[in-house]
PDB file of N, CA and C in Angstrom:
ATOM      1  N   UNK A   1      77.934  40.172 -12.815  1.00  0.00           N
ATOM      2  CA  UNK A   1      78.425  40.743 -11.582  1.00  0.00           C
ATOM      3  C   UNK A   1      77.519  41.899 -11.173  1.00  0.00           C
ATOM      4  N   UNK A   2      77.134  41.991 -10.009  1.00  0.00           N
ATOM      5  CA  UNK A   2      76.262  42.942  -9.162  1.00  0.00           C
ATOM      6  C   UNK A   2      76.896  44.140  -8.836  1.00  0.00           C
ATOM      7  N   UNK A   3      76.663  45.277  -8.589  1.00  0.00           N
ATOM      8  CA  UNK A   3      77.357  46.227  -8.320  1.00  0.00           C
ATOM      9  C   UNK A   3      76.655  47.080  -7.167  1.00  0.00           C
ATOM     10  N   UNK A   4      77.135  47.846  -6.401  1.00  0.00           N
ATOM     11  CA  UNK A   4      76.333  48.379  -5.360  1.00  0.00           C
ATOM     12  C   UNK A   4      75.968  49.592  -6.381  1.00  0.00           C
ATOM     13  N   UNK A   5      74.765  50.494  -6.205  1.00  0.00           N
ATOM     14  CA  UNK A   5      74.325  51.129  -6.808  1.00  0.00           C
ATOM     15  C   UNK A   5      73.620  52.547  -5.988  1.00  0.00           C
ATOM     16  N   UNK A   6      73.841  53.930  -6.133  1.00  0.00           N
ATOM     17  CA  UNK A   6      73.259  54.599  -5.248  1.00  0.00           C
ATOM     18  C   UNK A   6      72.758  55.714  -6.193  1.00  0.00           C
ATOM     19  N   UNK A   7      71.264  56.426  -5.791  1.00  0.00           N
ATOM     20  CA  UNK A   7      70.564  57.124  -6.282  1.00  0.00           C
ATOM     21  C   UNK A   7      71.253  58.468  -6.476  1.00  0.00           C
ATOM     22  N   UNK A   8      72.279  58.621  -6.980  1.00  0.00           N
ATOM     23  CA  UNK A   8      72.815  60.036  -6.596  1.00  0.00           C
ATOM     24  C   UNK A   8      73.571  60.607  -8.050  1.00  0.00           C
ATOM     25  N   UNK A   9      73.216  62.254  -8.156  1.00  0.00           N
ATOM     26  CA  UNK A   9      74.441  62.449  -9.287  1.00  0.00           C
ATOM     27  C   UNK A   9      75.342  63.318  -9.179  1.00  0.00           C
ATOM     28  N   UNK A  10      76.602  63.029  -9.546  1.00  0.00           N
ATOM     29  CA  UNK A  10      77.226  64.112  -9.542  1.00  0.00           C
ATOM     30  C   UNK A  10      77.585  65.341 -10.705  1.00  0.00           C
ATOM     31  N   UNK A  11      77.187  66.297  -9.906  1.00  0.00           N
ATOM     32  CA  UNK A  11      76.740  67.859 -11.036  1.00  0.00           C
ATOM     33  C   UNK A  11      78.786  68.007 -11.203  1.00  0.00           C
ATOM     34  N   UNK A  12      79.253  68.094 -12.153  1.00  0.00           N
ATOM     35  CA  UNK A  12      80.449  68.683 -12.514  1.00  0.00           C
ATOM     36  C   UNK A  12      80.252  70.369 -13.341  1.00  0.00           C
ATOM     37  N   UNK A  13      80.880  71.441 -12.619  1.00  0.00           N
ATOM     38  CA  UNK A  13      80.724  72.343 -13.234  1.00  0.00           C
ATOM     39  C   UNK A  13      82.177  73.548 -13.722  1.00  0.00           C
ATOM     40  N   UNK A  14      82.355  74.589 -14.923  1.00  0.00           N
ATOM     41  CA  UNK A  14      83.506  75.155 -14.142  1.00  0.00           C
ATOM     42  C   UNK A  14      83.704  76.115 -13.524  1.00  0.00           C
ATOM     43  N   UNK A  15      84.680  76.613 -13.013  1.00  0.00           N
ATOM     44  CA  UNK A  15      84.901  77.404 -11.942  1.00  0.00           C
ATOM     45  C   UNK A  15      85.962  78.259 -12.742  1.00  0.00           C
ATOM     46  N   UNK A  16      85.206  79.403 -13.426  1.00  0.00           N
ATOM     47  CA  UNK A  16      85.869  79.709 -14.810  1.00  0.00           C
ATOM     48  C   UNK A  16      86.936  80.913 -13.796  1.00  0.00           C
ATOM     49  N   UNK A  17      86.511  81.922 -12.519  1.00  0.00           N
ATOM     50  CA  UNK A  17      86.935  82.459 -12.030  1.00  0.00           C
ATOM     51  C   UNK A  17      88.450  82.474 -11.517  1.00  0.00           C
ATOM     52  N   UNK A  18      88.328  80.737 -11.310  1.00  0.00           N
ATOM     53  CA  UNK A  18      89.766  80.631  -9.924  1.00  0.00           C
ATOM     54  C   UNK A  18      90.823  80.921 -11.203  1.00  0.00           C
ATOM     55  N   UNK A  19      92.264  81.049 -10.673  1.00  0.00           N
ATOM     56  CA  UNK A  19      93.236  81.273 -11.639  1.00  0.00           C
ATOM     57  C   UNK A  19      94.327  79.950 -10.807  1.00  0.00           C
ATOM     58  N   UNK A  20      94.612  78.672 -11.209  1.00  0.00           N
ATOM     59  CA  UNK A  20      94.027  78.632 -12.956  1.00  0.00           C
ATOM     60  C   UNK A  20      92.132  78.044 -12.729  1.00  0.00           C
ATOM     61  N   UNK A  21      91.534  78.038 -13.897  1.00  0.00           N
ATOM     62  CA  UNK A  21      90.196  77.628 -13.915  1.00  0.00           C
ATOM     63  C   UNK A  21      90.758  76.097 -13.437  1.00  0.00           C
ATOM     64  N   UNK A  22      88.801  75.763 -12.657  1.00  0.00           N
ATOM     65  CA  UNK A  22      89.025  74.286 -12.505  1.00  0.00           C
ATOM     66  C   UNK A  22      87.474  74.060 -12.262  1.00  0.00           C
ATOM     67  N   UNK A  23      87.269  72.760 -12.225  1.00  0.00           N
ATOM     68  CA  UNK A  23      85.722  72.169 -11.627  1.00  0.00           C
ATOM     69  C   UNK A  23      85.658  71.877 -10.018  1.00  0.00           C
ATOM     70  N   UNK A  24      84.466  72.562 -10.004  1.00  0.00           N
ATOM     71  CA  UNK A  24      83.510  71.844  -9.144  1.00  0.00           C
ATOM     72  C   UNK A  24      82.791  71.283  -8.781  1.00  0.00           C
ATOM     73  N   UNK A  25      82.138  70.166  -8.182  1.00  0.00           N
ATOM     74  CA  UNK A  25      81.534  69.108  -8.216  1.00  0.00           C
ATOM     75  C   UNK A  25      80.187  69.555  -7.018  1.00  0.00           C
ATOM     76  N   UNK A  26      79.372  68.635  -7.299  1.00  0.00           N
ATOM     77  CA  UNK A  26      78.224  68.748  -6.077  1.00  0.00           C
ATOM     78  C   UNK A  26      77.832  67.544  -6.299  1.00  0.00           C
ATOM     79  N   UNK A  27      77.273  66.989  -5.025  1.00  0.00           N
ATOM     80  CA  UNK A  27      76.526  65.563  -5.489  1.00  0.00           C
ATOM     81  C   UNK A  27      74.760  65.844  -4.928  1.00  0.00           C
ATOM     82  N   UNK A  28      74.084  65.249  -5.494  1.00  0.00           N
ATOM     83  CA  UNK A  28      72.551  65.209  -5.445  1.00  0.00           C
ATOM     84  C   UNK A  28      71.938  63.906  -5.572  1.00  0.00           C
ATOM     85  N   UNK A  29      71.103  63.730  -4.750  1.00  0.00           N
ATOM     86  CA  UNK A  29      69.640  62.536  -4.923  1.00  0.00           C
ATOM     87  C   UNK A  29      68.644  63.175  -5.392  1.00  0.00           C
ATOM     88  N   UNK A  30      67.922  64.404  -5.187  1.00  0.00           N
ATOM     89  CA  UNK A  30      66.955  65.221  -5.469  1.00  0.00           C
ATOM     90  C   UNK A  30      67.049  66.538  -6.132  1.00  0.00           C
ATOM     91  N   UNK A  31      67.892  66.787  -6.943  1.00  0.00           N
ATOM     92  CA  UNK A  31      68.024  68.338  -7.245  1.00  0.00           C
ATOM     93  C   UNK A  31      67.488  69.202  -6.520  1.00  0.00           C
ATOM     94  N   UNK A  32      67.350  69.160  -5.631  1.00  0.00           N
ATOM     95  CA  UNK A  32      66.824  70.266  -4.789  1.00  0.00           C
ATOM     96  C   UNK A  32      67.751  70.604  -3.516  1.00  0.00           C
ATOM     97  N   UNK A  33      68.772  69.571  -3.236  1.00  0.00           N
ATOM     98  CA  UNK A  33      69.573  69.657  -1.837  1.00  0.00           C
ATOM     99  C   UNK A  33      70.795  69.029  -2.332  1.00  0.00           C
ATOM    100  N   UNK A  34      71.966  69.929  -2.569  1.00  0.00           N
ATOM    101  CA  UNK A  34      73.089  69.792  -2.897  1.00  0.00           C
ATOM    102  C   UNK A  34      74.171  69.256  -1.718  1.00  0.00           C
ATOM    103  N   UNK A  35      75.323  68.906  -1.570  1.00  0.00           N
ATOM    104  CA  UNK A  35      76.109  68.350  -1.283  1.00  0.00           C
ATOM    105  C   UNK A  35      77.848  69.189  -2.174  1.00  0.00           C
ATOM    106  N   UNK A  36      78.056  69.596  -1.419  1.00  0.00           N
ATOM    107  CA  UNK A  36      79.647  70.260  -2.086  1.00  0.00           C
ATOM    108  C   UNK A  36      80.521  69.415  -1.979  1.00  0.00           C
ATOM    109  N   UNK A  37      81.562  68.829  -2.802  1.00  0.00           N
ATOM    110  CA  UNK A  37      82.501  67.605  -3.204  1.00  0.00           C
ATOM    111  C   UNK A  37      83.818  68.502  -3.402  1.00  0.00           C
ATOM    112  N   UNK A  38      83.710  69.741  -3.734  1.00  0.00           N
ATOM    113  CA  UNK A  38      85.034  70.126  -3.729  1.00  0.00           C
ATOM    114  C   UNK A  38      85.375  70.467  -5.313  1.00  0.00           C
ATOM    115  N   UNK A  39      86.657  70.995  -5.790  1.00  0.00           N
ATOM    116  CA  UNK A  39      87.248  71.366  -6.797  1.00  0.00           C
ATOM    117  C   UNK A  39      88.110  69.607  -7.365  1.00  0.00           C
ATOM    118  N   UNK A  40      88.230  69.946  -8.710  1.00  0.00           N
ATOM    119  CA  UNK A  40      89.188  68.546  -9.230  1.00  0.00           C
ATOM    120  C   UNK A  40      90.480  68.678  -8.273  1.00  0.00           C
ATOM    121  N   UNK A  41      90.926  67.263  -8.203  1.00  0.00           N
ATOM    122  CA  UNK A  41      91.923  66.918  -7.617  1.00  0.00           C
ATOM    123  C   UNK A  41      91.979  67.475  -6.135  1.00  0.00           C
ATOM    124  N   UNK A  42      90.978  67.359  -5.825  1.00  0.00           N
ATOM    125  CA  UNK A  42      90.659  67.994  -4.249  1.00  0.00           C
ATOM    126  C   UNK A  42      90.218  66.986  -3.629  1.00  0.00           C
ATOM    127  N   UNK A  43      90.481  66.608  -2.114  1.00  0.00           N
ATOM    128  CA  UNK A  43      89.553  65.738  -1.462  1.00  0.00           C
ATOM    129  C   UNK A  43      88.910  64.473  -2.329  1.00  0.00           C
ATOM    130  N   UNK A  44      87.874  64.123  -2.274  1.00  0.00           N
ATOM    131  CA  UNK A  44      87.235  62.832  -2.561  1.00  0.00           C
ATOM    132  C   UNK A  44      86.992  63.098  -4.477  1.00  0.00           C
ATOM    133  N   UNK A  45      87.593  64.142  -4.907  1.00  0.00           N
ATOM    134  CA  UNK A  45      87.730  64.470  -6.560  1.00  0.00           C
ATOM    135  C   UNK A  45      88.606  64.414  -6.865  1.00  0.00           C
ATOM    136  N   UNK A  46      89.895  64.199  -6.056  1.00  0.00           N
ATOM    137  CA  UNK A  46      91.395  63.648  -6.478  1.00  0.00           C
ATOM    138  C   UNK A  46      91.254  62.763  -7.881  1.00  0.00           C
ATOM    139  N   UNK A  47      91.920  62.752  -8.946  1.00  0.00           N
ATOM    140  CA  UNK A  47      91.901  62.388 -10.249  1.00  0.00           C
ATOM    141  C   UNK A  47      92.588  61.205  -9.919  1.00  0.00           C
ATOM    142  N   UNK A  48      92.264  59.901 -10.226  1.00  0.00           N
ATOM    143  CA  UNK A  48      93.089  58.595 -10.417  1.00  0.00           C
ATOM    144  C   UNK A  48      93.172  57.819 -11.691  1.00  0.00           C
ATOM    145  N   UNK A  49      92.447  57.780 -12.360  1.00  0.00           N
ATOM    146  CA  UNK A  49      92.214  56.961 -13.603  1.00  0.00           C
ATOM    147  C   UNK A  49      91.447  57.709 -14.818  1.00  0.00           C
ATOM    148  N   UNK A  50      91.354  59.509 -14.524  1.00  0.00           N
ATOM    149  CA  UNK A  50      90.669  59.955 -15.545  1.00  0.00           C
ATOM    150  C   UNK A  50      90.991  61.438 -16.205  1.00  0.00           C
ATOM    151  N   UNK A  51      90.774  62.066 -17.188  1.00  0.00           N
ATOM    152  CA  UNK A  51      91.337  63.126 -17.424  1.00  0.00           C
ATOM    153  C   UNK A  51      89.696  64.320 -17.665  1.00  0.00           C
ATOM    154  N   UNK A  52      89.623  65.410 -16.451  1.00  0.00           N
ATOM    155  CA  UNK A  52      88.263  66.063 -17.056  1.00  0.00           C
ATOM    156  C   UNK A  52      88.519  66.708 -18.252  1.00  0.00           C
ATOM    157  N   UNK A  53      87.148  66.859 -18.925  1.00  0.00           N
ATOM    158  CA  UNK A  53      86.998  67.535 -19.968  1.00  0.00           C
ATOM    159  C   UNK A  53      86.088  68.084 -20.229  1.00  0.00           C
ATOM    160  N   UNK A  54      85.597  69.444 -20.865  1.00  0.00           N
ATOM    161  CA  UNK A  54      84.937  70.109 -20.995  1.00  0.00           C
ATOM    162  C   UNK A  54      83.422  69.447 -21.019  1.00  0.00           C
ATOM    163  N   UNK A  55      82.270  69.695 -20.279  1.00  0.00           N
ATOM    164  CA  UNK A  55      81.235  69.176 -21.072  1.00  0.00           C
ATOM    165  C   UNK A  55      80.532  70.324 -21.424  1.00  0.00           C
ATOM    166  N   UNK A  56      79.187  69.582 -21.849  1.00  0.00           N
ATOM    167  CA  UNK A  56      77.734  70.680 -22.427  1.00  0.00           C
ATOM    168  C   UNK A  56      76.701  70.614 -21.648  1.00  0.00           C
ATOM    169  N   UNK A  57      76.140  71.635 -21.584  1.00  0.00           N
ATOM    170  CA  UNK A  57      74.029  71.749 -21.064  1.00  0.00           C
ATOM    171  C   UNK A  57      73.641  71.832 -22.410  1.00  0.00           C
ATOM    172  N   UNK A  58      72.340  70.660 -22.271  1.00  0.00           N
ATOM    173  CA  UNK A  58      71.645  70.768 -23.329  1.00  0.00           C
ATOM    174  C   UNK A  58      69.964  71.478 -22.479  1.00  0.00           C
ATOM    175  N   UNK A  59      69.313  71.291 -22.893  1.00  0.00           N
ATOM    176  CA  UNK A  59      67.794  71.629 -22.904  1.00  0.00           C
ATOM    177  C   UNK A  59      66.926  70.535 -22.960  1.00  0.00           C
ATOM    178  N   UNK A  60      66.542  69.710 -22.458  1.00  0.00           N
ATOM    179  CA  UNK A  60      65.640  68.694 -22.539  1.00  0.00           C
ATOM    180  C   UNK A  60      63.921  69.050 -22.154  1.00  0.00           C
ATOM    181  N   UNK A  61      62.920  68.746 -22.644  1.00  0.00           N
ATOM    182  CA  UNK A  61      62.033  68.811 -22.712  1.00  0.00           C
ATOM    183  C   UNK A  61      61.692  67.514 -21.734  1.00  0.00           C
ATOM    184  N   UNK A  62      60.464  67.735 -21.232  1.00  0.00           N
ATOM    185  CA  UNK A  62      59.473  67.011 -20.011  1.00  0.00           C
ATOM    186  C   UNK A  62      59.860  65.536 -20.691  1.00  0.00           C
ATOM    187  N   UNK A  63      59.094  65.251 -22.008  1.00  0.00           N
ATOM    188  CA  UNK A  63      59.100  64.338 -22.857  1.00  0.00           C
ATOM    189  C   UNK A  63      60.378  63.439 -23.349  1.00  0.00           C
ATOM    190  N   UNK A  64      61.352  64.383 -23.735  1.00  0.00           N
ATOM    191  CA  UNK A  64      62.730  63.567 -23.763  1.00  0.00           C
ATOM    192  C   UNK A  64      63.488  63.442 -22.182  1.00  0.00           C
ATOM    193  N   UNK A  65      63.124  64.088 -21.250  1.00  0.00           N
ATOM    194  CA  UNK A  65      63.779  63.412 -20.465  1.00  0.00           C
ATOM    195  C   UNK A  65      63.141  62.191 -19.875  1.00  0.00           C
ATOM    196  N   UNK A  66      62.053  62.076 -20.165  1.00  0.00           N
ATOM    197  CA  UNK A  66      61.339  60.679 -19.513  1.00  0.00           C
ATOM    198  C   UNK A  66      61.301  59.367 -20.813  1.00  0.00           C
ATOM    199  N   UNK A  67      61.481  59.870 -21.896  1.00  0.00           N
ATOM    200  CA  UNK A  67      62.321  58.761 -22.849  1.00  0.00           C
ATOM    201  C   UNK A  67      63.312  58.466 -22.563  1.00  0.00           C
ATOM    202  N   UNK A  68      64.601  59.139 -21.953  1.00  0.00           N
ATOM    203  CA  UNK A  68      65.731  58.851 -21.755  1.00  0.00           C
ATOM    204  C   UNK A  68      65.878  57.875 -20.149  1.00  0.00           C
ATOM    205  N   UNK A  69      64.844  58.685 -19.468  1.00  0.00           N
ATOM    206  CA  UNK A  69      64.495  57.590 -17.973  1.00  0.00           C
ATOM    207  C   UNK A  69      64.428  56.366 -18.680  1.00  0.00           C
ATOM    208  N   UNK A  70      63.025  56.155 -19.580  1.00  0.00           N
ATOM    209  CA  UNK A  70      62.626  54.987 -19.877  1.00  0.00           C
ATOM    210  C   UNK A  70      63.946  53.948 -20.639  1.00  0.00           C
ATOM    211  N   UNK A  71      64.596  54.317 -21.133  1.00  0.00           N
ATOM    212  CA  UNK A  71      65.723  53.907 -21.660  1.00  0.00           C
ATOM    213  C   UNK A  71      66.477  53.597 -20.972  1.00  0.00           C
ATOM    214  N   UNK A  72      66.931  54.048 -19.979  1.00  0.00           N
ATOM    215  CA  UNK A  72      68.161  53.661 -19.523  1.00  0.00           C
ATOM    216  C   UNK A  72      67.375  52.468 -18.375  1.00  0.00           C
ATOM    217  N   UNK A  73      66.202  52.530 -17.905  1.00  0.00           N
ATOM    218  CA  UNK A  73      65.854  51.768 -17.405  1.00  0.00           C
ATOM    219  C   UNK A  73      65.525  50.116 -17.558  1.00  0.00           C
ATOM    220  N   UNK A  74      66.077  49.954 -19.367  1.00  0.00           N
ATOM    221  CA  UNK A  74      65.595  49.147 -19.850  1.00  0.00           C
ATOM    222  C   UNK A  74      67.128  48.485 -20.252  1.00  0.00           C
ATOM    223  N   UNK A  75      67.738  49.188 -20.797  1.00  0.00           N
ATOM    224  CA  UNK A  75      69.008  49.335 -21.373  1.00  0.00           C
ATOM    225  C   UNK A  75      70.237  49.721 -20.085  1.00  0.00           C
ATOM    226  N   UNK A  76      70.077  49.534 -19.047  1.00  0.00           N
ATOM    227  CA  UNK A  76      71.496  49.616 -18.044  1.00  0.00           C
ATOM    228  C   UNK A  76      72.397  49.062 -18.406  1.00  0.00           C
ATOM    229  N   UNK A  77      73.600  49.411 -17.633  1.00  0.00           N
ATOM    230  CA  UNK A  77      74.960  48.695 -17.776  1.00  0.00           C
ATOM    231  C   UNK A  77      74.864  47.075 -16.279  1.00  0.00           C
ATOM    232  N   UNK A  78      75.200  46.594 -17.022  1.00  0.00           N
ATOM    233  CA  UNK A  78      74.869  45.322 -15.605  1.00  0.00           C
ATOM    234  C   UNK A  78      76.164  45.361 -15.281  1.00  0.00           C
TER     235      UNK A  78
END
């Protein structure tokens, strides 16, 4: 099965300030020109089928991130 597919990611971050804390989202094609999506359960981040959870920043180097390109380019989900 084919799936429509679009160049874009969405940055999830938190929003340790608001009371209570929550995420915010941005979407991107280019890291360079953001797109604001809103807080969880807001607008087009309304929760239906998932529960957020904390993530991590790691540090990637030039080199592992273009292993990880190469990988997933090889290795997708069809």
């Amino acid at each position: 099965m084919e799936t429509d597919r679009e160049d874009k990611w969405v940055l999830m971050y938190d929003v340790s300030w608001l009371v209570p804390q929550n995420f915010g989202f941005t979407e991107t094609s280019d890291f360079v020109n953001f797109t604001y999506l809103g807080h969880f359960n807001e607008g087009v981040m309304k929760a239906t089928n998932f529960i957020p959870k904390h993530g991590a920043v790691i540090h990637l180097t030039a080199e592992e991130a273009d292993r990880l390109e190469e990988y997933w380019k090889v290795n997708a989900r069809k």
